[in-house]
Protein backbone atom coordinates (compact mmCIF):
# COMPACT_ATOMS: atom_id res chain seq x y z
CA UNK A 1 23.79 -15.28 57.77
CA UNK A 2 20.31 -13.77 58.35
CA UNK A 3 19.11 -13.46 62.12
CA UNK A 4 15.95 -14.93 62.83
CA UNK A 5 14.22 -11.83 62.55
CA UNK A 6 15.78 -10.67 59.22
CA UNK A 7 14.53 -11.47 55.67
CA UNK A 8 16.47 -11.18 52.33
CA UNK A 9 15.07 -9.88 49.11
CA UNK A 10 12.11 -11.75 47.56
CA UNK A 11 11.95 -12.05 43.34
CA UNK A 12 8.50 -11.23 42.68
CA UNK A 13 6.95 -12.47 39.27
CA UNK A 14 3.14 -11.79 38.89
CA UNK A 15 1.59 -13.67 36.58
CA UNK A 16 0.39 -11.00 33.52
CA UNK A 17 -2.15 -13.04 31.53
CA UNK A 18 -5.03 -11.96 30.59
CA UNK A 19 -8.11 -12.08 32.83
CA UNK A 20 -11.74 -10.92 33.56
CA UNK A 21 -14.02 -10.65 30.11
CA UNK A 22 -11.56 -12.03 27.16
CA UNK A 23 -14.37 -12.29 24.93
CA UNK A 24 -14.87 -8.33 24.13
CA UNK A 25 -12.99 -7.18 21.08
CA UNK A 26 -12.22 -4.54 18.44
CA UNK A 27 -12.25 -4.43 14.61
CA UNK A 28 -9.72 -2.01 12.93
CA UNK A 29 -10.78 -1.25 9.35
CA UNK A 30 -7.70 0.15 6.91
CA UNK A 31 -8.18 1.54 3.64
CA UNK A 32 -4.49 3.17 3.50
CA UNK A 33 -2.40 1.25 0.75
CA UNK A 34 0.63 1.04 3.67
CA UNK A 35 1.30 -1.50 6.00
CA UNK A 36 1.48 -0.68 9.56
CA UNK A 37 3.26 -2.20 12.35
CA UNK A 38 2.89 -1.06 15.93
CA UNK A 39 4.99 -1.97 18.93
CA UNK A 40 3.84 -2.16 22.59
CA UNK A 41 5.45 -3.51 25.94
CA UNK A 42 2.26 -5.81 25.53
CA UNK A 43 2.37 -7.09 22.01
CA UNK A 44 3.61 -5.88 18.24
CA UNK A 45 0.59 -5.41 15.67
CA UNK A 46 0.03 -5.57 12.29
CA UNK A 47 -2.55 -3.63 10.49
CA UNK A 48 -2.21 -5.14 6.64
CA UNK A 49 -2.48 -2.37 3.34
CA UNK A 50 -5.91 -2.61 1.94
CA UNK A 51 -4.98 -5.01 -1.12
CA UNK A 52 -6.10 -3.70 -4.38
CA UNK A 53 -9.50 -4.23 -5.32
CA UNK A 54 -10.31 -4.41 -2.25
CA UNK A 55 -12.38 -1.93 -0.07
CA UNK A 56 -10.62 -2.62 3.39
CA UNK A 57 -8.47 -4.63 5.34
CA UNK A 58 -9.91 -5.77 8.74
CA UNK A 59 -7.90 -6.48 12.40
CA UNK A 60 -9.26 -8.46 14.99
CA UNK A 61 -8.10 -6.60 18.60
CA UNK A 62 -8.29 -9.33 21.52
CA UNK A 63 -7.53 -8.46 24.98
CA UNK A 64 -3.96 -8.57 26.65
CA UNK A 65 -2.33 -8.76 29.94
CA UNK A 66 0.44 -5.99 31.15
CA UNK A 67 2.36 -5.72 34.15
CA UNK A 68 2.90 -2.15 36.07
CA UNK A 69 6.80 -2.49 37.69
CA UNK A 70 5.87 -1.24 41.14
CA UNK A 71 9.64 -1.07 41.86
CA UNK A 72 11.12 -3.74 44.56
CA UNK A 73 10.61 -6.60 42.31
CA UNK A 74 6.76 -6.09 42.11
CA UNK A 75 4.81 -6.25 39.22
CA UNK A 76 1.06 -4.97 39.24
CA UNK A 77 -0.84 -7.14 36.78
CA UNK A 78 -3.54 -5.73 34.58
CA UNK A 79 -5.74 -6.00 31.60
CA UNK A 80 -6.18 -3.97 28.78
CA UNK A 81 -9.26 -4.05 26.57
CA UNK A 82 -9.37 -4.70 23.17
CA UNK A 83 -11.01 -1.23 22.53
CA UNK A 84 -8.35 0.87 24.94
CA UNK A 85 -5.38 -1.24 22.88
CA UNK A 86 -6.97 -0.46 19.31
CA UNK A 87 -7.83 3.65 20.06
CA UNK A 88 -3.55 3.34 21.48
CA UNK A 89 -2.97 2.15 18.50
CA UNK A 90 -4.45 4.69 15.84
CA UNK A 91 -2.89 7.76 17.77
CA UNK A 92 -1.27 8.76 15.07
CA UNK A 93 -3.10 6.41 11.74
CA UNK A 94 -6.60 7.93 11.71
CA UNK A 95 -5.86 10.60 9.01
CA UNK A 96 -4.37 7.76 6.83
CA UNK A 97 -7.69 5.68 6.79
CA UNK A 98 -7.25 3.60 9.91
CA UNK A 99 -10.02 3.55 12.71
CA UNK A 100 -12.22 1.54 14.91
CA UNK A 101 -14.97 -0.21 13.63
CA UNK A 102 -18.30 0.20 15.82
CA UNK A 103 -19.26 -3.26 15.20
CA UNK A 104 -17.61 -6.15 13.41
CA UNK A 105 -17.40 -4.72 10.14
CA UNK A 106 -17.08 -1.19 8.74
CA UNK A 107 -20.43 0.57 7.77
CA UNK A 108 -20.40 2.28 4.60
CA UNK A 109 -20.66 5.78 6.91
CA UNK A 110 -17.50 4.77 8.56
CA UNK A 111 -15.67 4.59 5.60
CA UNK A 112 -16.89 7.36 3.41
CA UNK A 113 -15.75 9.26 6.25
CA UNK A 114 -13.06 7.49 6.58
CA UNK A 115 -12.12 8.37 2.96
CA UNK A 116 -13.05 12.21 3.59
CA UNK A 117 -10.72 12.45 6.22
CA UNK A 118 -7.85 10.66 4.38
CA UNK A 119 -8.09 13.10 1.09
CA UNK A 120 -8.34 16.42 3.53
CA UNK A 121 -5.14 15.07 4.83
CA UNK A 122 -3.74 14.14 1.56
CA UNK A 123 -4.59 17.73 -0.05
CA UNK A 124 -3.14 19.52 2.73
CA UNK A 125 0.17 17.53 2.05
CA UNK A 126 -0.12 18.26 -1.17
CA UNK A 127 0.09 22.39 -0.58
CA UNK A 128 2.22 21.39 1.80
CA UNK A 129 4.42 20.00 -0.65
CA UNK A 130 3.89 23.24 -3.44
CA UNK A 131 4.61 25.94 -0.91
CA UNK A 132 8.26 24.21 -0.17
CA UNK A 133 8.92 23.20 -3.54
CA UNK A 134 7.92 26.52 -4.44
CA UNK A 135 11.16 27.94 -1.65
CA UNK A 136 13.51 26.64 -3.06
CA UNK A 137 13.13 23.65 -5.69
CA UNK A 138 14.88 21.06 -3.23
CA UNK A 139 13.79 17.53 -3.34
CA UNK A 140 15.25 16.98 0.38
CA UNK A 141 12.60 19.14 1.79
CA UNK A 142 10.04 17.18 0.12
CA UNK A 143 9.13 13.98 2.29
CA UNK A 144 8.02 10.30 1.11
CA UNK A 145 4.91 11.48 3.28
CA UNK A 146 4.33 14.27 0.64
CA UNK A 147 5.24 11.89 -2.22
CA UNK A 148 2.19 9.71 -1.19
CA UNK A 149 0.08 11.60 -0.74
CA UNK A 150 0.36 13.12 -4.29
CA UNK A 151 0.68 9.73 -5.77
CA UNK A 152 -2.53 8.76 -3.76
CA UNK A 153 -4.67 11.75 -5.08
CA UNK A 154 -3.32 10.66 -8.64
CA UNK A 155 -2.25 14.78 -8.81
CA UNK A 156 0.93 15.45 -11.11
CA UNK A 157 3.71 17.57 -9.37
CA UNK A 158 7.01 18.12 -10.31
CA UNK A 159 8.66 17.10 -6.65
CA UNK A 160 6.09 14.06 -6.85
CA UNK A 161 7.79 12.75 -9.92
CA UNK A 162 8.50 9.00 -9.60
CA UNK A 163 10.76 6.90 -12.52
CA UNK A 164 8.63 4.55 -14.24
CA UNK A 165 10.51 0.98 -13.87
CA UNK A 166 11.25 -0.02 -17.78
CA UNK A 167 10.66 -3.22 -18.98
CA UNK A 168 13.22 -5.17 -21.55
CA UNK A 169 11.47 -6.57 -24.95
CA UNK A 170 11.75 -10.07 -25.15
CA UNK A 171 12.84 -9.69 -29.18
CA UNK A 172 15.25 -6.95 -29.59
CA UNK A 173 15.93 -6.46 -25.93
CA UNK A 174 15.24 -2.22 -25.74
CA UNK A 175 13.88 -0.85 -22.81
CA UNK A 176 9.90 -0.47 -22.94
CA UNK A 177 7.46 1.11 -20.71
CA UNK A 178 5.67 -2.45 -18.83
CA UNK A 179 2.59 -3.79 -19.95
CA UNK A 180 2.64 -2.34 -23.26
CA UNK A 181 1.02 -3.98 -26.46
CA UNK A 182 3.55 -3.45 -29.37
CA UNK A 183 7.38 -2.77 -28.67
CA UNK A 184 8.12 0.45 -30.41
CA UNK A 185 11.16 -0.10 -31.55
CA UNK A 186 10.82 -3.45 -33.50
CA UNK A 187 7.11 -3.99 -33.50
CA UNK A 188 6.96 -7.17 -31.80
CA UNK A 189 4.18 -8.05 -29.82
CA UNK A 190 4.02 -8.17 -26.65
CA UNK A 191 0.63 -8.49 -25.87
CA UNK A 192 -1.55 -10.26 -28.17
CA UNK A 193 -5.00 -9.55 -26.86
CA UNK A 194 -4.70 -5.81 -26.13
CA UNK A 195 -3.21 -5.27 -29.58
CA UNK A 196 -6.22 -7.11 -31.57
CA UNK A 197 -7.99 -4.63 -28.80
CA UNK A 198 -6.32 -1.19 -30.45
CA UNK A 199 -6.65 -2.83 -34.05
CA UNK A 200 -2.92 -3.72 -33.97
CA UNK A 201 -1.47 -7.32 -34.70
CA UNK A 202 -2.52 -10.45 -36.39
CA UNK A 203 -5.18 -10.71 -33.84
CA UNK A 204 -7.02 -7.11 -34.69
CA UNK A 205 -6.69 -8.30 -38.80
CA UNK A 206 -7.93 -11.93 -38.21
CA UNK A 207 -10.87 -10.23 -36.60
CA UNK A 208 -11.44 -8.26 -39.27
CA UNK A 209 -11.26 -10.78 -41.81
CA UNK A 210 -8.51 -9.13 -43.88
CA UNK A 211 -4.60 -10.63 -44.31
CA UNK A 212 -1.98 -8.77 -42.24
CA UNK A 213 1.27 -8.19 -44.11
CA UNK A 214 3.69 -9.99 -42.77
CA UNK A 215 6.66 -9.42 -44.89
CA UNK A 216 8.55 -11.72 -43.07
CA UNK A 217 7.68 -10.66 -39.84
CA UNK A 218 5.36 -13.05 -37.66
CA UNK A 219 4.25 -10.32 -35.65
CA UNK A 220 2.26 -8.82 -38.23
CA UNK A 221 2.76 -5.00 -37.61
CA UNK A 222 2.81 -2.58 -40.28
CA UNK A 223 5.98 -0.52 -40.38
CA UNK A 224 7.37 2.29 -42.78
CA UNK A 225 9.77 -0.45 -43.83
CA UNK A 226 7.23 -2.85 -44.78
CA UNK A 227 5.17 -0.14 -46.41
CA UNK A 228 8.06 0.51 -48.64
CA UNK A 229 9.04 -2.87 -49.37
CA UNK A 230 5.24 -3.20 -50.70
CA UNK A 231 5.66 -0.49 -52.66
CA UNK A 232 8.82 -1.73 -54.59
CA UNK A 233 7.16 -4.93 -55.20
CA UNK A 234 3.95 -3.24 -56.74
């Protein structure tokens, strides 16, 4: 039992909310095609890809509340502002098109510079890439970092190389590169606008006022077969 003049230990819980100006924030403008997620003691963050067709994604940064552990059971409150929490959070994002906005939206300065600074980044990667490859020929020194990058700039490399996903035709079931307009190996079509687009299909001959040859087959695509079986006929 505690004497009169002793005291036990006290559990200290500050309260960590936010205070002082919560209306200031911070804008973070992405135009990487990656989605980022941060984690802090005070909060994990998102920072979406820039969706295709799009020229940026945008982040609204609000203020938060921390806590310092002063040891003891103490706990020195604080409050971050949104500017200090978005700079924390591009430490390492910045040279993958990520930064602070100066205002509420991006200027077109900001990201053309933006841009700039991603490509640099991208190209160095890119030699980066070549001067291993060039070692030794081993994928495992090549990173997904480097396989971006390349992908990003749209350059061809041999350590870049990526399998295109195949796609099954609906009518004789082979394997066919997606989005394709005539299946190679039984001339079905596939897609009925782009073929009339490349002349190919009932479509392109309708258009042209002229009868396609059907020989039996709906789709309407002139094969060696066909061309033969016209000939025998004539």
């Amino acid at each position: 039992m505690a004497t009169a003049g002793q005291r036990g230990p006290r559990n200290i819980l500050e309260d960590t909310r936010a205070s002082g100006d919560t209306a200031a924030t911070a804008y973070i403008a992405s135009i990487s095609d990656q989605d980022w997620y941060i984690s802090r003691t005070h909060g994990v963050y998102h920072i979406p890809a820039c969706a295709k067709g799009e020229a940026y994604a945008l982040v609204l940064i609000t203020p938060r509340g921390d806590a310092l552990d002063l040891g003891d059971n103490r706990r020195f409150p604080f409050t971050i502002s949104a500017r200090e929490i978005a700079e924390d959070l591009l430490q390492d994002l910045h040279d993958h098109g990520v930064f602070v906005c100066a205002g509420a939206r991006p200027s077109s300065e900001e990201l053309a510079a933006s841009s700039s600074r991603r490509d640099a980044y991208y190209h160095r990667l890119v030699s980066e890439g070549d001067t291993m490859w060039a070692r030794g020929h081993s994928f495992r020194e090549i990173s997904d970092l480097h396989r971006r990058a390349a992908m990003a700039l749209g350059v061809e490399r041999e350590w870049a190389y990526v399998p295109t996903r195949m796609a099954e035709c609906p009518a004789c079931g082979e394997r066919v590169k997606p989005e394709v307009a005539v299946c190679k190996h039984c001339g079905a079509i596939l897609d009925a606008e782009k073929a009339a687009k490349h002349g190919l299909g009932i479509g392109a001959a309708a258009s042209l006022g002229t009868t396609p040859v059907s020989d039996g087959d709906a789709s309407g695509v002139q094969t060696p077969e066909k061309n033969r079986n016209v000939e025998r006929k004539r």
